[in-house]
C-alpha atoms as a PDB file:
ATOM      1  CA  UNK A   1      35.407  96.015 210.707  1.00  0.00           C
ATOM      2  CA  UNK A   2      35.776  99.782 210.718  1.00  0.00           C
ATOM      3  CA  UNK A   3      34.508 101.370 214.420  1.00  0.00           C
ATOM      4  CA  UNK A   4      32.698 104.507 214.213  1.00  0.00           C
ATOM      5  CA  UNK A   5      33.711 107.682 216.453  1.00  0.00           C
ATOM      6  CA  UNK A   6      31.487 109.117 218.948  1.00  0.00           C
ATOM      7  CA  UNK A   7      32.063 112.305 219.591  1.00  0.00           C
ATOM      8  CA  UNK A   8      30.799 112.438 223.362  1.00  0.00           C
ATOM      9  CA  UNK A   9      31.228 115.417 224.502  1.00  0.00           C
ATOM     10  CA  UNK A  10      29.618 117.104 221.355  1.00  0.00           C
ATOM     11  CA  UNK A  11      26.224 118.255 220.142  1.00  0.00           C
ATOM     12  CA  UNK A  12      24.346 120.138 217.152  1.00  0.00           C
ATOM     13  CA  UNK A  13      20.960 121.971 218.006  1.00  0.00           C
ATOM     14  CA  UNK A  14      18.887 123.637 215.019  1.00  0.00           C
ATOM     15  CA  UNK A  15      18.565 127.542 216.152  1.00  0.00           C
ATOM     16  CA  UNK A  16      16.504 130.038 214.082  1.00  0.00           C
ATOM     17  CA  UNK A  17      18.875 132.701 214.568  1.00  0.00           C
ATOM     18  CA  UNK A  18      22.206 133.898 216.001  1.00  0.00           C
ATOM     19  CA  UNK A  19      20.411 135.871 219.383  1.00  0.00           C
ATOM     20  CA  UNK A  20      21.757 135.417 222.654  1.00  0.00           C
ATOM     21  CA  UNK A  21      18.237 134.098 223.576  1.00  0.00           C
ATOM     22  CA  UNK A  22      18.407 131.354 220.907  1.00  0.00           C
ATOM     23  CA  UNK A  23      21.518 130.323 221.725  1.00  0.00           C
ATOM     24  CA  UNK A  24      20.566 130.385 225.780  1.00  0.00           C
ATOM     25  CA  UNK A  25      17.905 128.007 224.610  1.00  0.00           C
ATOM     26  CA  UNK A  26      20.028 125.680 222.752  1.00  0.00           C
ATOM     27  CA  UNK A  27      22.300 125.460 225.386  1.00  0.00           C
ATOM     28  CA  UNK A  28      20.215 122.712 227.608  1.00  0.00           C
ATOM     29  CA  UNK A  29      19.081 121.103 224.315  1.00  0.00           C
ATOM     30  CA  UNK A  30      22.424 120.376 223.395  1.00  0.00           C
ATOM     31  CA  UNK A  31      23.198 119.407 227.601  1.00  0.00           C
ATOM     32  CA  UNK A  32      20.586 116.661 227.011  1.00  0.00           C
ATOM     33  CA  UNK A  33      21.794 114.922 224.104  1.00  0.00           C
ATOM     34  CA  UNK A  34      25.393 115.123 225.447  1.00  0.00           C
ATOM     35  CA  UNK A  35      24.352 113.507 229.002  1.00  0.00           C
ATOM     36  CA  UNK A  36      21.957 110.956 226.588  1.00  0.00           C
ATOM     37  CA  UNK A  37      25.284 109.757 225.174  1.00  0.00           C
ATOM     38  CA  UNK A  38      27.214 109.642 228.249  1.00  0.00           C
ATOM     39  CA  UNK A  39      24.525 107.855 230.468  1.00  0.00           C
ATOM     40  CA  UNK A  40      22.783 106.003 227.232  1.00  0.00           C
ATOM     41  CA  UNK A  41      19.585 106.764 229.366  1.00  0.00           C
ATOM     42  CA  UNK A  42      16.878 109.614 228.495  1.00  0.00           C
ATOM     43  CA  UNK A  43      17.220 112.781 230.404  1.00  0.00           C
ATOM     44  CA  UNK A  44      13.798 112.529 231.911  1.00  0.00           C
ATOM     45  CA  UNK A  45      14.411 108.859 233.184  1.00  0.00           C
ATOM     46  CA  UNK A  46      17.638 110.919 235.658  1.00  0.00           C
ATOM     47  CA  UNK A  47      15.949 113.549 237.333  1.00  0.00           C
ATOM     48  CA  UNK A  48      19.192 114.143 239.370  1.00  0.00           C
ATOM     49  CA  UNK A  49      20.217 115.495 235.774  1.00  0.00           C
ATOM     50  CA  UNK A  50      17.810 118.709 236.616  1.00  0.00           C
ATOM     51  CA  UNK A  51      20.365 120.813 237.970  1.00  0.00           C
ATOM     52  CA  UNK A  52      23.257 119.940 235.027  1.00  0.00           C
ATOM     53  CA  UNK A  53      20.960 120.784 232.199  1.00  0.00           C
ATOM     54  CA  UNK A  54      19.406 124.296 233.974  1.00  0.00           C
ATOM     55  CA  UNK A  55      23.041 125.418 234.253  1.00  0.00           C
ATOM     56  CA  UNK A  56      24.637 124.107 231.069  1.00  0.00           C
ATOM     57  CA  UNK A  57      26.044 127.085 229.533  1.00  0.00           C
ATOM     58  CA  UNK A  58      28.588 126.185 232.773  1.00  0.00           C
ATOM     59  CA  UNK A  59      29.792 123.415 230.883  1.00  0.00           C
ATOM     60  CA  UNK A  60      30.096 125.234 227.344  1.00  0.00           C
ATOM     61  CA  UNK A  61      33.791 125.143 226.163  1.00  0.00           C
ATOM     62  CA  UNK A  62      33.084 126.607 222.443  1.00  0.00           C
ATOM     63  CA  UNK A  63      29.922 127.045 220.330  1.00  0.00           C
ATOM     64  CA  UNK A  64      30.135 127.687 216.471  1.00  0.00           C
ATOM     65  CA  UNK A  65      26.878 128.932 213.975  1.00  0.00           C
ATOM     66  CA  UNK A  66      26.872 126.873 210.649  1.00  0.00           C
ATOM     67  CA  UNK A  67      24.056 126.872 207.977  1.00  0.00           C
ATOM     68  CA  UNK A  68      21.691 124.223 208.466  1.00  0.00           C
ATOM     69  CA  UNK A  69      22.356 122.016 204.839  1.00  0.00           C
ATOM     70  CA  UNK A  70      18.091 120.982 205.751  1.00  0.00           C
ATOM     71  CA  UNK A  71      17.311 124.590 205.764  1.00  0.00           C
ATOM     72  CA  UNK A  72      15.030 125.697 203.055  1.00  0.00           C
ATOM     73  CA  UNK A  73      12.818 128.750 203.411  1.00  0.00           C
ATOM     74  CA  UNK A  74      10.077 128.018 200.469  1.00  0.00           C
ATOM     75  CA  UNK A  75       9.849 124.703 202.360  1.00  0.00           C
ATOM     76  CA  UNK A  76       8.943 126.311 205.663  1.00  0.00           C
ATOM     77  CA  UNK A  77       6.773 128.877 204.596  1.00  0.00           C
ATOM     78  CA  UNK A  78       4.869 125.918 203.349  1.00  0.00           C
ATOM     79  CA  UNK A  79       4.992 123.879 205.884  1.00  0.00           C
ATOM     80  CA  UNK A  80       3.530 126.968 207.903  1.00  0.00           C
ATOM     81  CA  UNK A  81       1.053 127.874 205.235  1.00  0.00           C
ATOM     82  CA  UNK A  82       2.155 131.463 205.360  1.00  0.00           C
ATOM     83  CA  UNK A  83       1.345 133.916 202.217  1.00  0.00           C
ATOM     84  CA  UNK A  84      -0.605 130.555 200.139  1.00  0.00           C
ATOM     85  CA  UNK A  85      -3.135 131.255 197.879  1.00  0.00           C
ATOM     86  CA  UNK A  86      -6.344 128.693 197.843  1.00  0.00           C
ATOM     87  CA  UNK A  87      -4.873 127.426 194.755  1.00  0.00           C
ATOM     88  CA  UNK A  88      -1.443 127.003 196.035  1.00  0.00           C
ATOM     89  CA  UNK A  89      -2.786 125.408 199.079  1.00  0.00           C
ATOM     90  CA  UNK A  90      -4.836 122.796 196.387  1.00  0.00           C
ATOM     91  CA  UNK A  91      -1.707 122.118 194.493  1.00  0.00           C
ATOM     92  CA  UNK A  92       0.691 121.817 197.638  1.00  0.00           C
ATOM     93  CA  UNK A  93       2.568 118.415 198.225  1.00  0.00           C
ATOM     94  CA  UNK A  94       1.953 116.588 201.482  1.00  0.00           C
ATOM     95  CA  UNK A  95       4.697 117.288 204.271  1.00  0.00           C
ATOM     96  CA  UNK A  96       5.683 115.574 206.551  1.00  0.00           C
ATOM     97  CA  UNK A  97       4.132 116.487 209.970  1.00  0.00           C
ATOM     98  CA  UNK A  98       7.207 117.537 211.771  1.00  0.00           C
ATOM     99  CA  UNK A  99       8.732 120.648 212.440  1.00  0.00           C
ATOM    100  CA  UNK A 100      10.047 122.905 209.863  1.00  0.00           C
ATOM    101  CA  UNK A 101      13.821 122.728 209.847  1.00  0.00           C
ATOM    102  CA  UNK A 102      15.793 125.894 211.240  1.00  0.00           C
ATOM    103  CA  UNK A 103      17.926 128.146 209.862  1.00  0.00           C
ATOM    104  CA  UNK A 104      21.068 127.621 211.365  1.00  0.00           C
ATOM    105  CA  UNK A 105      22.798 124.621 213.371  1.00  0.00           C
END
């Protein structure tokens, strides 16, 4: 049987763009699925996490941008109902309910 690698100490976080604030937000996303893999416990269940996650651009070795392969703008302006016509809006297919994918990962 072939074992697959967990990389433990890595994470990917959707961002909508390349801004400092973006990536200052990502930063304690991607802190929380790190310590998720590490502990194998939700972050909210550890509260003694608190402190770890507020400071986690501490802990960043190396961040990269890459296009997000999900991304696709027609999709999202649908999925937001932005510039739609009644007709379009007649004619559009059902999404699914979640978020709208970001641009970049």
């Amino acid at each position: 049987m072939a074992a697959e690698r967990v990389q433990l100490f890595y994470a990917v976080v959707q961002v909508e763009s390349q801004d400092a604030s973006e990536r200052d937000e990502a930063f304690p996303v991607a802190m929380e699925q790190v310590l998720g893999k590490l502990t194998g416990a939700s972050v909210q269940d550890n509260p003694e996490l608190s402190p770890i996650i507020s400071q986690a651009q501490r802990y960043v070795l190396s961040f990269s941008y890459r296009a997000n392969p999900d991304f696709s703008p027609v999709l999202s302006d649908q999925a937001e109902g932005e510039g739609e016509t009644e007709v379009e809006k007649s004619l559009k297919l059902d999404f699914p309910a979640s978020a709208p994918e970001k641009q970049f990962l």
